[in-house]
N, C-alpha and C. Protein backbone atom coordinates (compact mmCIF):
# COMPACT_ATOMS: atom_id res chain seq x y z
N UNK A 1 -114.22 1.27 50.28
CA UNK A 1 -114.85 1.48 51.56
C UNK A 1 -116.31 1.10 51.48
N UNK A 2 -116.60 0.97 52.66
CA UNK A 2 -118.38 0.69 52.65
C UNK A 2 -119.03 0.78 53.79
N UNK A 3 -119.84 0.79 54.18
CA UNK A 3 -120.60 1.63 55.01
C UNK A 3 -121.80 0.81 55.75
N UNK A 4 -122.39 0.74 56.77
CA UNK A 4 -123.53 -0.07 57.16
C UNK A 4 -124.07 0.90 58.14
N UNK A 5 -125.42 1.17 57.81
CA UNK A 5 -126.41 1.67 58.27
C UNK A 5 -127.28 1.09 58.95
N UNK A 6 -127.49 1.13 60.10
CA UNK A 6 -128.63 0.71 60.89
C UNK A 6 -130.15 2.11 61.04
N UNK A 7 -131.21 2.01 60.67
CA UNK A 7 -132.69 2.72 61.46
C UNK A 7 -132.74 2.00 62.04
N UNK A 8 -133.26 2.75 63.30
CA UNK A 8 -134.11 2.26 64.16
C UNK A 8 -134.86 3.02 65.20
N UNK A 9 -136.14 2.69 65.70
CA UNK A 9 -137.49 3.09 66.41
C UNK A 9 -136.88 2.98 67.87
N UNK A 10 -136.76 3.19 69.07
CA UNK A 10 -136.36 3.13 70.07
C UNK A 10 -138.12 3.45 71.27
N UNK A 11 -137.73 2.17 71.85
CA UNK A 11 -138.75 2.77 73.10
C UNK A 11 -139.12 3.57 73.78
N UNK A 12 -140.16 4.29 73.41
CA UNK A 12 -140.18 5.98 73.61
C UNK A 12 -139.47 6.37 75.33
N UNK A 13 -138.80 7.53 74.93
CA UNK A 13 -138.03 8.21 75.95
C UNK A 13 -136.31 7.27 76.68
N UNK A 14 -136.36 6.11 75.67
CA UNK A 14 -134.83 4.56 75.67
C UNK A 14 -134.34 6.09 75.74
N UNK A 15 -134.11 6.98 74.41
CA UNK A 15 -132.63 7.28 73.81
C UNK A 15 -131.44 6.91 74.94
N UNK A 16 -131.37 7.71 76.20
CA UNK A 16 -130.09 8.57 76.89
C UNK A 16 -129.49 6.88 77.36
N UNK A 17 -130.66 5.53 78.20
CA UNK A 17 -130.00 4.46 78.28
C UNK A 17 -129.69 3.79 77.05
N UNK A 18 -130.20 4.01 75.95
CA UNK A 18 -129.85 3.24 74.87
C UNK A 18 -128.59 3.73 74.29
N UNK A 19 -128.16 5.01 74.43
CA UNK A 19 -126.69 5.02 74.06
C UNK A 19 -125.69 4.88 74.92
N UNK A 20 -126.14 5.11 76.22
CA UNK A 20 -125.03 4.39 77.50
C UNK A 20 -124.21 3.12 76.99
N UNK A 21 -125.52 2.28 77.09
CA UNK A 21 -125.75 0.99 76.01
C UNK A 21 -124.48 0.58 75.22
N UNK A 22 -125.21 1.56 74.36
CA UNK A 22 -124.43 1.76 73.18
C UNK A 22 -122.92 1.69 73.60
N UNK A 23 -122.65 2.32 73.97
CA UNK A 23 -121.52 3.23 74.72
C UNK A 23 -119.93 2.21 75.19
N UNK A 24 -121.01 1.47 76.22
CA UNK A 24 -120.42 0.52 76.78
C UNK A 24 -120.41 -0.63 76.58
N UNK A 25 -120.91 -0.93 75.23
CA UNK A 25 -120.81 -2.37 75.02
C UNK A 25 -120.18 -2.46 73.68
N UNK A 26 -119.77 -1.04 72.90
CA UNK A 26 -119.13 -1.31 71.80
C UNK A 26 -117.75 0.00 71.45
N UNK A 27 -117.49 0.54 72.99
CA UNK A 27 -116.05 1.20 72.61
C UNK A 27 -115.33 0.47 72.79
N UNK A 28 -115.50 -0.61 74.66
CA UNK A 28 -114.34 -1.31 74.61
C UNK A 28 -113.69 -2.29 73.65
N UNK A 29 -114.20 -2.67 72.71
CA UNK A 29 -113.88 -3.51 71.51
C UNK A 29 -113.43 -3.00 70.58
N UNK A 30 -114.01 -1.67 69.81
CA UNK A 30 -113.82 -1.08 68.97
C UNK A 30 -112.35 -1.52 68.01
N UNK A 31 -111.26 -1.41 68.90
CA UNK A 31 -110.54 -1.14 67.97
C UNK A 31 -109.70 -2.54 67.81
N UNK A 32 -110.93 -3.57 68.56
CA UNK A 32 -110.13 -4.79 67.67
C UNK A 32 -111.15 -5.37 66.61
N UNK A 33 -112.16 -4.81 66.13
CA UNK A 33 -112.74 -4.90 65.27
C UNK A 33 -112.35 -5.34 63.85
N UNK A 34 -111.74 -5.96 62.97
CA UNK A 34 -110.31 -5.89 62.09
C UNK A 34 -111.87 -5.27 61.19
N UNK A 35 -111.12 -4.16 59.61
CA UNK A 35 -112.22 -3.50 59.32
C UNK A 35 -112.66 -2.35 59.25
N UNK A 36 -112.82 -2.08 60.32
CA UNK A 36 -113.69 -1.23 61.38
C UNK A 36 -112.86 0.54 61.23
N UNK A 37 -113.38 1.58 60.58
CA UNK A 37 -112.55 2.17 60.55
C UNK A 37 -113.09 3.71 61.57
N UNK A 38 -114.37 3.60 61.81
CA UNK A 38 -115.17 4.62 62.16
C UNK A 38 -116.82 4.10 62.29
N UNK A 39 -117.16 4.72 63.80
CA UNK A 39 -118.52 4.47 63.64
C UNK A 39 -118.89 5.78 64.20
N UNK A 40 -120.17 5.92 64.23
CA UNK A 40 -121.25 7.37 64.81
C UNK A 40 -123.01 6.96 65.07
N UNK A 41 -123.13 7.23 66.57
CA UNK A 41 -124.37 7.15 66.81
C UNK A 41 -125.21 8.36 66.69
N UNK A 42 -126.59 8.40 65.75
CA UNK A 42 -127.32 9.80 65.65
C UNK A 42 -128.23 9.81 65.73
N UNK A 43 -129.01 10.71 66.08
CA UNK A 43 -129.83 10.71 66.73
C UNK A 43 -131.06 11.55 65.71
N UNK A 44 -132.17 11.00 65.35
CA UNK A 44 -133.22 11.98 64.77
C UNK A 44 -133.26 13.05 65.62
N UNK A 45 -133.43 14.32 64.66
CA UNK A 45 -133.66 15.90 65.40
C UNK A 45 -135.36 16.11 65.50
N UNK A 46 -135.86 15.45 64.66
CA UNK A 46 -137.55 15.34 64.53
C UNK A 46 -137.99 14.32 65.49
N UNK A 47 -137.44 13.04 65.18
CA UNK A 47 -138.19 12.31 65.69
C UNK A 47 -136.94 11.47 66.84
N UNK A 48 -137.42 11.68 68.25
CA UNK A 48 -136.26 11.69 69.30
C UNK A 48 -136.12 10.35 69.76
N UNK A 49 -136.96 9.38 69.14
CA UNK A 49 -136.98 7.63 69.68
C UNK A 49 -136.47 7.20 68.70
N UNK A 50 -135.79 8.03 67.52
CA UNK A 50 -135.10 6.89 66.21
C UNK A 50 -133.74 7.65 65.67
N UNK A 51 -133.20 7.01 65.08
CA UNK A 51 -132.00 7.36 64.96
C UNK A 51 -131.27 6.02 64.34
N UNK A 52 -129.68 6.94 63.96
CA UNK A 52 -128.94 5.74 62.89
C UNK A 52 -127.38 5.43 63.39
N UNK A 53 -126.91 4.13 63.52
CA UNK A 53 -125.94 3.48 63.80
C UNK A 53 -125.30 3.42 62.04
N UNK A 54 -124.08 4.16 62.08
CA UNK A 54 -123.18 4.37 60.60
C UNK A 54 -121.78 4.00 61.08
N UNK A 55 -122.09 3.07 60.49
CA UNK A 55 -120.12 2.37 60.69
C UNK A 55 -119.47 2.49 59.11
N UNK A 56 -118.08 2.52 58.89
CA UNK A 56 -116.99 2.75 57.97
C UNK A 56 -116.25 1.38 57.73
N UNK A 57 -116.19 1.01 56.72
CA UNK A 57 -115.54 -0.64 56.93
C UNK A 57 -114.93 -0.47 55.88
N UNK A 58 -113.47 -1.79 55.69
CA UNK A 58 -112.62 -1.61 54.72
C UNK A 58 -113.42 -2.55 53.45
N UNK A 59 -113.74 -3.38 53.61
CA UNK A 59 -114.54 -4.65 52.85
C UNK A 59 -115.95 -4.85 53.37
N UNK A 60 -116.86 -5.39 52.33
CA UNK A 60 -117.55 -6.42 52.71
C UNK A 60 -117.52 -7.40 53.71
N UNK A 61 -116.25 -8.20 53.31
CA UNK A 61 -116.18 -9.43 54.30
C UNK A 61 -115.91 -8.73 55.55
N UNK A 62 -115.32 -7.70 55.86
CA UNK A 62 -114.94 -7.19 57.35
C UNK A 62 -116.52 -7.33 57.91
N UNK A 63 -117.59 -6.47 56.90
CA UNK A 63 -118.63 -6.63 57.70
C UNK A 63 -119.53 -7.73 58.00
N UNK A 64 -119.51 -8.96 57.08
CA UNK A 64 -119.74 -10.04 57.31
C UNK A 64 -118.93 -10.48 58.48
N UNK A 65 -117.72 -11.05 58.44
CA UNK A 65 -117.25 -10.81 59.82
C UNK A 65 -117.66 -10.73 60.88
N UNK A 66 -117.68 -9.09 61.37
CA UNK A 66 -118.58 -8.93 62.10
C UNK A 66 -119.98 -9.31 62.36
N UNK A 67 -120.70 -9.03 61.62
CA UNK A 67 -121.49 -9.72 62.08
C UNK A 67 -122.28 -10.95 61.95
N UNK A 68 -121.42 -11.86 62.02
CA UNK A 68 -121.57 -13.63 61.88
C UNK A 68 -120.48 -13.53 63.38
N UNK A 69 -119.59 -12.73 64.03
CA UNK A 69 -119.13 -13.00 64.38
C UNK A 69 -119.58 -13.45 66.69
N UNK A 70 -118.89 -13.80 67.18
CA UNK A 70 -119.23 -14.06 68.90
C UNK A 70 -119.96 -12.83 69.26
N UNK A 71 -118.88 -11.76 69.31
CA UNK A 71 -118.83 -10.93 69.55
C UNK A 71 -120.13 -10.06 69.57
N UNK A 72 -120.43 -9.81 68.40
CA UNK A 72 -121.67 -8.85 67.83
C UNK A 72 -122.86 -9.84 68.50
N UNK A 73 -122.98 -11.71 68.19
CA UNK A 73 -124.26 -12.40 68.69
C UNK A 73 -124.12 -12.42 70.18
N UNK A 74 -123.23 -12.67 70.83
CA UNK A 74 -123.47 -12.67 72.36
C UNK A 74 -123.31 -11.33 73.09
N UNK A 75 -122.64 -10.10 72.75
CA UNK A 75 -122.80 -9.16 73.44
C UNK A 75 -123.75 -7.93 72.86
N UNK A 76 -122.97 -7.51 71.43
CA UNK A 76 -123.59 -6.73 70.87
C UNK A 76 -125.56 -6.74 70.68
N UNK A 77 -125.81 -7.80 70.47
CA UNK A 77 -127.05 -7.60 70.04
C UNK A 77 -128.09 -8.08 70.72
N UNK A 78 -127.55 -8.26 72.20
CA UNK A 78 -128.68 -8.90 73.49
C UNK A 78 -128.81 -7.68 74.48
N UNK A 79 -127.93 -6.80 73.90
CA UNK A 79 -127.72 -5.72 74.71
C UNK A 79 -128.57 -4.60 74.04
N UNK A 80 -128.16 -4.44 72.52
CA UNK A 80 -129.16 -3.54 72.16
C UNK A 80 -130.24 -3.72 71.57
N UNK A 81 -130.76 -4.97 70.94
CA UNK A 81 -131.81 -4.86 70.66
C UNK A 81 -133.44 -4.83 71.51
N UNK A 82 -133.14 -5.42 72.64
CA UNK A 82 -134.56 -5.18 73.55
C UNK A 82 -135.06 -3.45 73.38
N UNK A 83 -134.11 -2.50 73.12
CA UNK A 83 -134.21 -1.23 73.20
C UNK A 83 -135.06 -0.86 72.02
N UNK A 84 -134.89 -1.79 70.94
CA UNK A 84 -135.48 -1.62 69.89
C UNK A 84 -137.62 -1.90 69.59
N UNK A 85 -138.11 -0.77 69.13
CA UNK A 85 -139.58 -1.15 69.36
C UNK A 85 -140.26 -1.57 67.45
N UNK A 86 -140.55 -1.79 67.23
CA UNK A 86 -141.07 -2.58 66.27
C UNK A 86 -139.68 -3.27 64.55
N UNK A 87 -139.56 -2.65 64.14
CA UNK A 87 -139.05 -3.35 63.01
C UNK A 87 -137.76 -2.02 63.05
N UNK A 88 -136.25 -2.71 62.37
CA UNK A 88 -134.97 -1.76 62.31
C UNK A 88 -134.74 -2.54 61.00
N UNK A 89 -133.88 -1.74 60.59
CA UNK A 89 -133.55 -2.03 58.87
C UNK A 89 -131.94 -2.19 59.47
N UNK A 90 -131.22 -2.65 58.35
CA UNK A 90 -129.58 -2.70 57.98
C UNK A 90 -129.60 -2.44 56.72
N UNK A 91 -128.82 -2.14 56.36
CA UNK A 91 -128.38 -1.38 54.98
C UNK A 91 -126.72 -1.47 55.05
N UNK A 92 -126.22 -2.25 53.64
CA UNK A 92 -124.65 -2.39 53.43
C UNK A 92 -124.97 -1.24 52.43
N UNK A 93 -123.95 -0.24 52.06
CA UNK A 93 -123.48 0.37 50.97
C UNK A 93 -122.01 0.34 50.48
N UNK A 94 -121.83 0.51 49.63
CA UNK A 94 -120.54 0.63 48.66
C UNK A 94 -120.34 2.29 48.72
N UNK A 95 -119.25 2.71 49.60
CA UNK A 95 -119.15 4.54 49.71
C UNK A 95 -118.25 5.12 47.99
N UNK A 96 -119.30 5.42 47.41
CA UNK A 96 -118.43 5.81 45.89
C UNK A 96 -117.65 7.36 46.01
N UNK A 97 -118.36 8.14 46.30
CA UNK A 97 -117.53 9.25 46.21
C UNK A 97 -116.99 10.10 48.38
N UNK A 98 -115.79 9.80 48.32
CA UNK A 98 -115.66 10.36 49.79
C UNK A 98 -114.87 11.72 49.63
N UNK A 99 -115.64 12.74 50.97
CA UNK A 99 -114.89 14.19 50.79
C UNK A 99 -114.73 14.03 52.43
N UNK A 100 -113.62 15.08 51.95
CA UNK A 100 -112.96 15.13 53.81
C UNK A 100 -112.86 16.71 53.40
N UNK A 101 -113.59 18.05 54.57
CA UNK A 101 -113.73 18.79 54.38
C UNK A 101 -112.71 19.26 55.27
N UNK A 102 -112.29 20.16 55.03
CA UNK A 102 -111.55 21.06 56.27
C UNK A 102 -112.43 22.04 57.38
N UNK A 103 -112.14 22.04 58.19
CA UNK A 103 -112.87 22.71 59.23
C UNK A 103 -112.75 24.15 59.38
N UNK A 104 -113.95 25.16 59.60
CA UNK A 104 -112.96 26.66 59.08
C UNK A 104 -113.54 26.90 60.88
């Protein structure tokens, strides 16, 4: 498994349209994503204009894939990046140890 992390700075007071955004430009696809096993948008508790995009992928190449792919350059990323205010990082990881907790 592996994992891709997005930071990012948001235009002070974006959040609530930036996850609409969010919302609507990347459920309806979701699940033809090949890959793609889980994503989560979050939100800093400190700091309320930044926050992290964490997706779940089966491979590498899934996430290359994606993003080399139509999809992510013509919809995904004309849509959300204007929302974005100075510099956002990406981050691939390799997930080494996974726990699935039970819920009490």
């Amino acid at each position: 498994m592996f994992m891709r992390i997005i930071w990012g700075r948001l235009r002070e007071g974006e959040w609530d349209n930036y996850e609409e955004a969010y919302k609507s430009v990347l459920r309806p696809g979701s699940q033809n994503i090949r890959g793609l096993n889980g994503r989560w948008l979050v939100r800093d508790v400190l700091d309320r204009d930044a926050g992290y995009s964490v997706s779940l992928w089966d491979s590498m190449e899934a996430i290359d894939r994606y993003e080399k792919s139509e999809f992510f350059r013509r919809k995904v990323a004309p849509i959300l990046q204007p929302f974005f205010v100075g510099d956002f990082t990406t981050t691939h990881c390799e997930v080494r140890v996974m726990e699935e907790l039970a819920q009490h």
